[in-house]
N, C-alpha and C. Protein backbone atom coordinates (compact mmCIF):
# COMPACT_ATOMS: atom_id res chain seq x y z
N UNK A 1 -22.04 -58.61 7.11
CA UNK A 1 -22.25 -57.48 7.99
C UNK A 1 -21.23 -57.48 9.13
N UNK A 2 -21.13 -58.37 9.64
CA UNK A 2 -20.21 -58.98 10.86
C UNK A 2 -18.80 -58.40 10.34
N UNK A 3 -18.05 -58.79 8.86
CA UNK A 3 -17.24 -58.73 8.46
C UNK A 3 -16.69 -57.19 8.42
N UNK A 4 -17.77 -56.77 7.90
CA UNK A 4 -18.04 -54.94 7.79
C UNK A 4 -17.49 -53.96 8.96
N UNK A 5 -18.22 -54.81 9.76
CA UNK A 5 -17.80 -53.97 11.32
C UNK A 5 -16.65 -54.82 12.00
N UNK A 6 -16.34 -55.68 11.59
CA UNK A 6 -14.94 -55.67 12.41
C UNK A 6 -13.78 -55.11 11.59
N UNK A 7 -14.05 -54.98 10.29
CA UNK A 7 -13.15 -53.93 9.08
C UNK A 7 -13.37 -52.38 9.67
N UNK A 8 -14.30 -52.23 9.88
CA UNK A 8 -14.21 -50.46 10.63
C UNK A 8 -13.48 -50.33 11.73
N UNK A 9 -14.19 -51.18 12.37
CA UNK A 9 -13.33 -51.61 13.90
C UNK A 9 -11.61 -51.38 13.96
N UNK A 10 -11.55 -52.21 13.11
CA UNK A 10 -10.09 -52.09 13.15
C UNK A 10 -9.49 -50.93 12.14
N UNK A 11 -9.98 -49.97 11.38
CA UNK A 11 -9.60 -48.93 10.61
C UNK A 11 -9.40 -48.34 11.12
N UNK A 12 -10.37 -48.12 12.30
CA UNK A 12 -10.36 -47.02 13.21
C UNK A 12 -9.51 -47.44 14.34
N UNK A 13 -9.09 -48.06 14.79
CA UNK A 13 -8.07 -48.76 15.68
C UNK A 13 -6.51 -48.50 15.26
N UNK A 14 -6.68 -48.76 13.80
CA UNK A 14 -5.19 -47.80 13.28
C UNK A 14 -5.06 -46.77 13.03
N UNK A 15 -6.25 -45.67 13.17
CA UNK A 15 -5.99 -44.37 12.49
C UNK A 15 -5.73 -43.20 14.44
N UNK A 16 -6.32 -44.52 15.34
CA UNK A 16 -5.67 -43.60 16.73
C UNK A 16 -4.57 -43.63 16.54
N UNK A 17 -3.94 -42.82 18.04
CA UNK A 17 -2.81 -43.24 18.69
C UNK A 17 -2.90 -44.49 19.43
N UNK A 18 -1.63 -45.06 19.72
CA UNK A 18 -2.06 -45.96 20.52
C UNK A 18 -0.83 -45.66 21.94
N UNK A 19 -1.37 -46.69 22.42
CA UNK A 19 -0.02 -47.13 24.33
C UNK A 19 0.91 -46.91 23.78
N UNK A 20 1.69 -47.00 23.09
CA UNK A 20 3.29 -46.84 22.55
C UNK A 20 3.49 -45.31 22.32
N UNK A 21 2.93 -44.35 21.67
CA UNK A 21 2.84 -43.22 21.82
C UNK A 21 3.06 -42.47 22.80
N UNK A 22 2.23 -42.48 23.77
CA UNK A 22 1.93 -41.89 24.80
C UNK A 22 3.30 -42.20 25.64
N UNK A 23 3.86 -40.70 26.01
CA UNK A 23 4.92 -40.19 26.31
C UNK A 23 4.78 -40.09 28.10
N UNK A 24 3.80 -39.15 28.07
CA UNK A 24 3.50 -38.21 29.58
C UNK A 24 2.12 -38.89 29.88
N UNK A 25 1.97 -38.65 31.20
CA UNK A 25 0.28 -38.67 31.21
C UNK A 25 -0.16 -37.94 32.53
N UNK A 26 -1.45 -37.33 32.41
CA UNK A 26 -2.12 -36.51 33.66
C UNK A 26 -3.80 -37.37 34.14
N UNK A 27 -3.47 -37.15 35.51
CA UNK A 27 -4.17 -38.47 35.74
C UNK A 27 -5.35 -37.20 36.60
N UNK A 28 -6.80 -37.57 36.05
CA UNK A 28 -8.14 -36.75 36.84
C UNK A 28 -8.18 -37.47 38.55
N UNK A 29 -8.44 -36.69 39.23
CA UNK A 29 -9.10 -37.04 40.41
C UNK A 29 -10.23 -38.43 40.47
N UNK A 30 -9.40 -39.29 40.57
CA UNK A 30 -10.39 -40.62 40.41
C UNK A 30 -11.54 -41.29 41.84
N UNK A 31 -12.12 -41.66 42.02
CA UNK A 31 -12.83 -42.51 43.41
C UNK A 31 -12.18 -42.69 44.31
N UNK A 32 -12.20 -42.72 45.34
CA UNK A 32 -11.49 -43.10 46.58
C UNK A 32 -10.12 -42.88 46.39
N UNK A 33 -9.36 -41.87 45.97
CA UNK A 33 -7.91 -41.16 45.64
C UNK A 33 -6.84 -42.13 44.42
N UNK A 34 -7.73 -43.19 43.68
CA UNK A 34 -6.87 -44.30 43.06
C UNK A 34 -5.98 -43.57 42.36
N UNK A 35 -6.21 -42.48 41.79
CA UNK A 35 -5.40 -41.44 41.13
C UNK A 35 -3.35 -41.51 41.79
N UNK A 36 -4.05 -41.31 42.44
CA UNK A 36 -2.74 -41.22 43.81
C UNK A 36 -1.80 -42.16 43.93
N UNK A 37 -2.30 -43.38 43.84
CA UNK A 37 -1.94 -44.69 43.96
C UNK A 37 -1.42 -44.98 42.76
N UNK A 38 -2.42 -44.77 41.58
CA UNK A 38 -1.92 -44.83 40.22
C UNK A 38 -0.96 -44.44 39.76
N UNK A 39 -0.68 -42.96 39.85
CA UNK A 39 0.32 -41.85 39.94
C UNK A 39 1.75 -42.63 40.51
N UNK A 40 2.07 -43.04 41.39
CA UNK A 40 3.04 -43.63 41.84
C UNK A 40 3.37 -45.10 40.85
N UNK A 41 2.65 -45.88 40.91
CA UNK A 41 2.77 -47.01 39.98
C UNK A 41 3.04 -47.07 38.88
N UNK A 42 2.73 -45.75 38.25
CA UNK A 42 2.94 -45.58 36.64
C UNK A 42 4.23 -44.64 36.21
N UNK A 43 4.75 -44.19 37.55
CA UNK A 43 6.11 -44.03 36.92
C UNK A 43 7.13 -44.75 37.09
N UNK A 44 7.67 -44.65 35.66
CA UNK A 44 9.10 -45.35 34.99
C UNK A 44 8.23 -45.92 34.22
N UNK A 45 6.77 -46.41 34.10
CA UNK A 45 6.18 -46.39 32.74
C UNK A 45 5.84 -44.88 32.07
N UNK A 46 5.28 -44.10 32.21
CA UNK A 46 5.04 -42.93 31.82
C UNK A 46 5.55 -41.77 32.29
N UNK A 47 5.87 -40.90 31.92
CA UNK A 47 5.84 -39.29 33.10
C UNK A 47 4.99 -38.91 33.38
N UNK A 48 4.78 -38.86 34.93
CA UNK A 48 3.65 -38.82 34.96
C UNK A 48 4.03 -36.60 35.13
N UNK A 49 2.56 -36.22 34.64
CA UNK A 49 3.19 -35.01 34.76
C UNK A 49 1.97 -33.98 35.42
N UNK A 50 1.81 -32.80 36.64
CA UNK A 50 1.18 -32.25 37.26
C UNK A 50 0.28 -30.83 36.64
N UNK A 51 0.93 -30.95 35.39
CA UNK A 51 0.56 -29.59 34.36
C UNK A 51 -0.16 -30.44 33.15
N UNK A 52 -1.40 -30.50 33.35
CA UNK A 52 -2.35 -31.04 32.13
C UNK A 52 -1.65 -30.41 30.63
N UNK A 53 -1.20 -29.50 30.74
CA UNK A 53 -0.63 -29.14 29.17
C UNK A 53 0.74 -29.50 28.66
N UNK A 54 1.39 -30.06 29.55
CA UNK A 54 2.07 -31.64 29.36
C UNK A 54 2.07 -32.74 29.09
N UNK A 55 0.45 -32.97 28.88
CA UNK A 55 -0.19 -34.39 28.39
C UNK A 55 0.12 -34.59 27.59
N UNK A 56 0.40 -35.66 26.93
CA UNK A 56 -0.11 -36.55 25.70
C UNK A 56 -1.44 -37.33 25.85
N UNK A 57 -1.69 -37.58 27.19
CA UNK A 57 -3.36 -38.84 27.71
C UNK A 57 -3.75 -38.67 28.56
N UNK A 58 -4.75 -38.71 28.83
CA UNK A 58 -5.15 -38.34 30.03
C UNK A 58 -5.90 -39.82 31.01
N UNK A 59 -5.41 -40.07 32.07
CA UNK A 59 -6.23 -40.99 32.73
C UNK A 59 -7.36 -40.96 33.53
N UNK A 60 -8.64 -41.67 33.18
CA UNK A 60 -9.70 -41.06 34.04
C UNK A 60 -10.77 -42.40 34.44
N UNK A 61 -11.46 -42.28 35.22
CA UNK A 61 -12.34 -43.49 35.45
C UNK A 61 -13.71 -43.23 34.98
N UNK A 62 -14.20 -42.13 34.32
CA UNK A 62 -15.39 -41.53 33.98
C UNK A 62 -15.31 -40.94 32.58
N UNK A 63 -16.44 -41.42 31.57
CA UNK A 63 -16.59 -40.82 30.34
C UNK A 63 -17.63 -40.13 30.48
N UNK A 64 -17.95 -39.27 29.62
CA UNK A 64 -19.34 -38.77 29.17
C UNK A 64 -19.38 -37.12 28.97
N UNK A 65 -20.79 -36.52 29.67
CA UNK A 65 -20.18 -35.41 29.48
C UNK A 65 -19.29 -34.25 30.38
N UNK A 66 -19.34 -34.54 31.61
CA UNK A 66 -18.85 -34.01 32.33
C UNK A 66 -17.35 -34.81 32.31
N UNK A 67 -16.57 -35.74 31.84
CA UNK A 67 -15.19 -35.86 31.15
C UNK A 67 -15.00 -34.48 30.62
N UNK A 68 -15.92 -34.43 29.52
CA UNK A 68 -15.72 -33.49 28.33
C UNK A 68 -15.46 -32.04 28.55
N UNK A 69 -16.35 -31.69 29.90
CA UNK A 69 -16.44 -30.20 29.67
C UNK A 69 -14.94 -30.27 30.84
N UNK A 70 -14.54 -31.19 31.06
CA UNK A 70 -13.31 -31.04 32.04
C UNK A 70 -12.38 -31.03 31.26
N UNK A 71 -12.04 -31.49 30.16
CA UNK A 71 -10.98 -31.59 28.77
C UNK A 71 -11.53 -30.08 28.92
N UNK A 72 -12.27 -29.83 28.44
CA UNK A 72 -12.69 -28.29 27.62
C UNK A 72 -12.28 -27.39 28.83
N UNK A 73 -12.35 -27.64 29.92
CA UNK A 73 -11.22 -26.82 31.17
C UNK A 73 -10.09 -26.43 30.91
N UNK A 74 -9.27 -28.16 31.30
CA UNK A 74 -8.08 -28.20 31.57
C UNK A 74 -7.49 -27.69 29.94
N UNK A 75 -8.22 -27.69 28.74
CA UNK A 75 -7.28 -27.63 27.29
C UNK A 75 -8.43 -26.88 26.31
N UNK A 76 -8.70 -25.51 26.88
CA UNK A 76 -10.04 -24.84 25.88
C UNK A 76 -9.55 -24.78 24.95
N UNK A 77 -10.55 -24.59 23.65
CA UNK A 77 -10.13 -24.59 22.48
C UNK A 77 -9.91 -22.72 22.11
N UNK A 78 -9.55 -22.57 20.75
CA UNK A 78 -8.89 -21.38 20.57
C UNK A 78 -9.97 -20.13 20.91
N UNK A 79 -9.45 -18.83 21.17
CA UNK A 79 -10.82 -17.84 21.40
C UNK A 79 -11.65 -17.45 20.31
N UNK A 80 -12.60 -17.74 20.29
CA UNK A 80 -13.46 -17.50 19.18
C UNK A 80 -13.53 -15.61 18.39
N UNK A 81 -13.82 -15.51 17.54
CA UNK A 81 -13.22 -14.23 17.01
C UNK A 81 -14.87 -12.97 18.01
N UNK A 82 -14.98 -11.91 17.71
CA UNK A 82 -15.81 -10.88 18.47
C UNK A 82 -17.27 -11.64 18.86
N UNK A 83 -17.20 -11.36 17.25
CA UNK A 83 -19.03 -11.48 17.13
C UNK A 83 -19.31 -12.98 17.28
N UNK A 84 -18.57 -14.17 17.63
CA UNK A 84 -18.85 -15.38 17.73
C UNK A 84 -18.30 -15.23 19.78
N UNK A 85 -17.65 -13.93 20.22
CA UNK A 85 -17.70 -14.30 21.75
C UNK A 85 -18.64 -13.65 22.21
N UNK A 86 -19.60 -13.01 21.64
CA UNK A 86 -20.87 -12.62 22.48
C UNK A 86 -21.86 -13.53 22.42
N UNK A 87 -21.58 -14.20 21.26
CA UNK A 87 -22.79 -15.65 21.11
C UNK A 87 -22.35 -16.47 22.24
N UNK A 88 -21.38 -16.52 22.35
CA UNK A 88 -20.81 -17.56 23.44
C UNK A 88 -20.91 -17.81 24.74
N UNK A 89 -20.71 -16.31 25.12
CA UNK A 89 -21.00 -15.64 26.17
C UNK A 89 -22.57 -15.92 26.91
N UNK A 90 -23.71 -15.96 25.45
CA UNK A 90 -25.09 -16.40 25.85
C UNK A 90 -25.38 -17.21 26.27
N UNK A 91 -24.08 -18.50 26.18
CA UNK A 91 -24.31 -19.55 25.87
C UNK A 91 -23.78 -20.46 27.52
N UNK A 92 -22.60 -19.75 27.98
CA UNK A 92 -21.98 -20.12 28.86
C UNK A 92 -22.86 -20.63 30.10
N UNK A 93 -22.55 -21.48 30.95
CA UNK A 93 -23.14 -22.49 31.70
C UNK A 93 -22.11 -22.72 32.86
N UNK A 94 -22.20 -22.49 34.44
CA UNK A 94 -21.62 -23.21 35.40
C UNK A 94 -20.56 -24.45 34.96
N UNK A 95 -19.43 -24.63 35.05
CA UNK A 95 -18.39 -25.62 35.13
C UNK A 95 -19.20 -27.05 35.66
N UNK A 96 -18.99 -27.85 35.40
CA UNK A 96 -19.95 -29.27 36.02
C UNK A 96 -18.28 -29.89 36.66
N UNK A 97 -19.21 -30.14 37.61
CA UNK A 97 -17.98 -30.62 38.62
C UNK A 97 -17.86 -32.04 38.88
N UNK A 98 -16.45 -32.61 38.66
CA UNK A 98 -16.33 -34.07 38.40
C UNK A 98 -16.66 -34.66 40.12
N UNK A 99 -17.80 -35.20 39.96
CA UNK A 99 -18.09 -36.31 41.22
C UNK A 99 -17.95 -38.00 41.48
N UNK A 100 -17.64 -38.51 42.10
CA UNK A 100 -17.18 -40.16 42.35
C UNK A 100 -18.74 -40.56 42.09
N UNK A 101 -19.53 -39.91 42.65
CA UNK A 101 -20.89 -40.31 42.78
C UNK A 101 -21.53 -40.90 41.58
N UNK A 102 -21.89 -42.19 41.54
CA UNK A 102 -22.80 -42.27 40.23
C UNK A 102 -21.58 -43.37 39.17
N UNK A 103 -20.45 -42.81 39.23
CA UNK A 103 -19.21 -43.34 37.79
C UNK A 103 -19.42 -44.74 38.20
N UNK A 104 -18.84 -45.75 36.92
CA UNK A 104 -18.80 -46.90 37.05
C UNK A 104 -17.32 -47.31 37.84
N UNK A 105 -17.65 -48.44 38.46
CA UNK A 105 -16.80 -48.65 39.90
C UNK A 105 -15.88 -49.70 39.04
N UNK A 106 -14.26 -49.36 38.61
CA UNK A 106 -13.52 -50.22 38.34
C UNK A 106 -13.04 -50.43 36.94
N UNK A 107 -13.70 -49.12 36.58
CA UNK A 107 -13.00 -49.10 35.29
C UNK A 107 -12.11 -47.92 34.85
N UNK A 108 -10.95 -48.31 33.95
CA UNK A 108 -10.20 -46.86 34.08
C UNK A 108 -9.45 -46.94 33.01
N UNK A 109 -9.53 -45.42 32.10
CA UNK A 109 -9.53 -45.49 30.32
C UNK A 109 -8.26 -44.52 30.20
N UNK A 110 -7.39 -44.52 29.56
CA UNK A 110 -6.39 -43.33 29.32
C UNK A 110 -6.84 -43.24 27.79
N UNK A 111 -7.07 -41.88 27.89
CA UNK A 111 -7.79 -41.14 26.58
C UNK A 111 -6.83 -40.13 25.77
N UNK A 112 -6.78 -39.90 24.69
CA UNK A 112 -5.07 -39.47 23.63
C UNK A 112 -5.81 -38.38 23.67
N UNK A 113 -5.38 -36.81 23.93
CA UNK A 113 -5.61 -35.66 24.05
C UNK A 113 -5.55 -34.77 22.97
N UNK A 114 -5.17 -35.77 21.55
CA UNK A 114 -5.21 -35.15 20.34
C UNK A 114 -6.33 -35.59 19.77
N UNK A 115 -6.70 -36.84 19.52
CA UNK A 115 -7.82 -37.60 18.94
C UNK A 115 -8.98 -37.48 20.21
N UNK A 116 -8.77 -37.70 21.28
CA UNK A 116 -10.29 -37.98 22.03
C UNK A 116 -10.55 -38.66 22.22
N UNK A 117 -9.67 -40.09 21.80
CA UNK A 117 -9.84 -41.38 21.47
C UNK A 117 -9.90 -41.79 22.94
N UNK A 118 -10.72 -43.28 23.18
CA UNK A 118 -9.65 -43.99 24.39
C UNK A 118 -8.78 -45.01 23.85
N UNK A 119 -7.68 -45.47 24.25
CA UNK A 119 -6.63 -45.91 23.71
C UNK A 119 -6.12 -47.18 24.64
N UNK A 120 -6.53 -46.87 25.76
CA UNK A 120 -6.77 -48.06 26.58
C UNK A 120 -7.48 -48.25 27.38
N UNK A 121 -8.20 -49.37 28.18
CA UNK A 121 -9.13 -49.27 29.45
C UNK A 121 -8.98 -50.52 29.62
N UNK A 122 -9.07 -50.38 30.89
CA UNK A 122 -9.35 -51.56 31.97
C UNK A 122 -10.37 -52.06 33.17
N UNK A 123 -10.34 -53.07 33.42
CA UNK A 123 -11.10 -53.39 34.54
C UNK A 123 -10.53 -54.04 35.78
N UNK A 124 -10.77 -53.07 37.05
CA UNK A 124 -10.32 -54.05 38.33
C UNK A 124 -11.47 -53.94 39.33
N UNK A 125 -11.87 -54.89 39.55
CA UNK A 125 -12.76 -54.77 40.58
C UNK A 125 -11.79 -54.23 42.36
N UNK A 126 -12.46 -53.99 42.62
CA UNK A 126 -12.13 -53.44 43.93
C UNK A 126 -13.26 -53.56 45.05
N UNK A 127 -12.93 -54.31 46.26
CA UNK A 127 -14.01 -54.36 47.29
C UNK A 127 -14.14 -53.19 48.15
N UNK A 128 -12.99 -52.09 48.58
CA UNK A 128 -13.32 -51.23 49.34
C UNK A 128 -12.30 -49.96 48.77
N UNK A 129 -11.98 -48.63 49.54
CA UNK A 129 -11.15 -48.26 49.30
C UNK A 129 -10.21 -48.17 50.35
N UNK A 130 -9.65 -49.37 51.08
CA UNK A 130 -8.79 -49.10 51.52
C UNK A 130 -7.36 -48.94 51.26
N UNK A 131 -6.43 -48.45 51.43
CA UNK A 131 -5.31 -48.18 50.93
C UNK A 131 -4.33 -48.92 50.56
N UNK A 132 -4.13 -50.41 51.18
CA UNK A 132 -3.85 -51.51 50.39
C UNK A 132 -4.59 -51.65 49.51
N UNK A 133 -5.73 -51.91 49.14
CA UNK A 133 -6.59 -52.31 48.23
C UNK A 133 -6.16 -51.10 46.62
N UNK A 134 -6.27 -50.19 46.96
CA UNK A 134 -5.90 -49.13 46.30
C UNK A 134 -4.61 -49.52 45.35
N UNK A 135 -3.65 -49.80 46.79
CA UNK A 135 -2.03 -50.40 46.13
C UNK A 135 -2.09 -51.42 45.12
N UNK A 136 -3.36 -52.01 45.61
CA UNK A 136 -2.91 -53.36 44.83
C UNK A 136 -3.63 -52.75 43.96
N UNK A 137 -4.81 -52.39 43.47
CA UNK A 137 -5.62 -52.07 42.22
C UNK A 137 -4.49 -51.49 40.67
N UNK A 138 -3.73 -50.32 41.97
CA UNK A 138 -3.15 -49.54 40.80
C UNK A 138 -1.65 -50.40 39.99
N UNK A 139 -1.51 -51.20 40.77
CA UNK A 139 -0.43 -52.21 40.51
C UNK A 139 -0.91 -52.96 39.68
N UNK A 140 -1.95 -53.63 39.49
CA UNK A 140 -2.46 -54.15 38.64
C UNK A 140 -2.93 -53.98 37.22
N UNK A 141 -2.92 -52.35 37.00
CA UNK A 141 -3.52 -51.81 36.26
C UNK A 141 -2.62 -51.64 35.72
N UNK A 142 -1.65 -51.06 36.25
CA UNK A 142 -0.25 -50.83 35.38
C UNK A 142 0.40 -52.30 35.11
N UNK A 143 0.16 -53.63 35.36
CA UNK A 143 0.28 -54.15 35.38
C UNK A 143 -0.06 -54.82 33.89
N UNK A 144 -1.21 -54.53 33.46
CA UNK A 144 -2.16 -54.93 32.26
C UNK A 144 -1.48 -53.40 31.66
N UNK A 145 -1.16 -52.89 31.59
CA UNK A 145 -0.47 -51.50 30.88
C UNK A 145 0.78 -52.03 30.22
N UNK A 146 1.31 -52.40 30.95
CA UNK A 146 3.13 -53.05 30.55
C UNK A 146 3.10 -54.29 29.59
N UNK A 147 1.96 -55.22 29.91
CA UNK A 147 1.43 -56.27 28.90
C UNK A 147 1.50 -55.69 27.82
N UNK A 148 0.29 -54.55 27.42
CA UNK A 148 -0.09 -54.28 26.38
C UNK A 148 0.88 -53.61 25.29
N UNK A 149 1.56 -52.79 26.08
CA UNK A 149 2.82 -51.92 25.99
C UNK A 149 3.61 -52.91 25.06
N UNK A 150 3.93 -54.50 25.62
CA UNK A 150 5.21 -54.68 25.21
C UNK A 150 4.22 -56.04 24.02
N UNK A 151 3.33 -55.84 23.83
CA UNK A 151 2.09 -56.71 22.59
C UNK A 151 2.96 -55.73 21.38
N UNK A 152 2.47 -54.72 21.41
CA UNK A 152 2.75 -53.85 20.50
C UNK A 152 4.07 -53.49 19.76
């Protein structure tokens, strides 16, 4: 059984994209501005780029569903034909708005904007947000980025 699932595991591990791929990246509004910090650190590894439809990945510190309906923002899918946009229309719901409040503190995933996949994540703990602290977080992160980068 054990054997089973680490054979899927890894099927599915080759059928993403992976870190080597990923060209550009657009980074979400993260906790205490790490975005910002990140953003700076990660270029000359990535481009980093200000137009989400420049992505290849997206970097974010929050999964679930409000990730999702923010993908479904920044990259809607095609317009649905008449009689499937009045169904739609029934259907439509307030934008859910990405909050710091609540996300897990210190983790941060760059997700492939073709698959959906996450493709990488990390962990840094962080004691506050002060702006050294910040520096150093995002340094670090890219730090474990360039590792992985040059594994591959």
């Amino acid at each position: 059984m054990k054997r089973l699932l680490l054979c899927t595991l890894l099927v599915c591990l080759s059928l993403g994209a992976n870190i080597s791929q990923v060209q550009s990246v657009y980074l979400l509004p993260m906790s205490g501005g790490l975005d910002q910090y990140l953003a700076n650190r990660l270029a000359g590894v990535f481009r980093v780029v200000t137009d989400p439809k420049l992505a290849d990945a997206v970097f974010t510190d929050q999964l679930g569903e409000s990730f999702e309906q923010k993908l479904a923002e920044l990259y809607p899918p095609p317009e649905p034909a008449e009689k499937d946009k009045a169904a739609k229309d029934k259907e439509d719901k307030a934008p859910t708005r990405l909050s710091s409040f609540g996300r897990g503190k210190g983790t941060i995933f760059l997700v492939d904007l073709k698959s959906r996949a996450v493709i990488w994540s990390g962990y840094q703990k962080r004691t506050d947000s002060a702006p050294n602290t910040l520096n150093r977080t995002a340094g670090q992160i890219v730090e474990q980025i360039k590792k992985q980068q040059k594994a591959k």
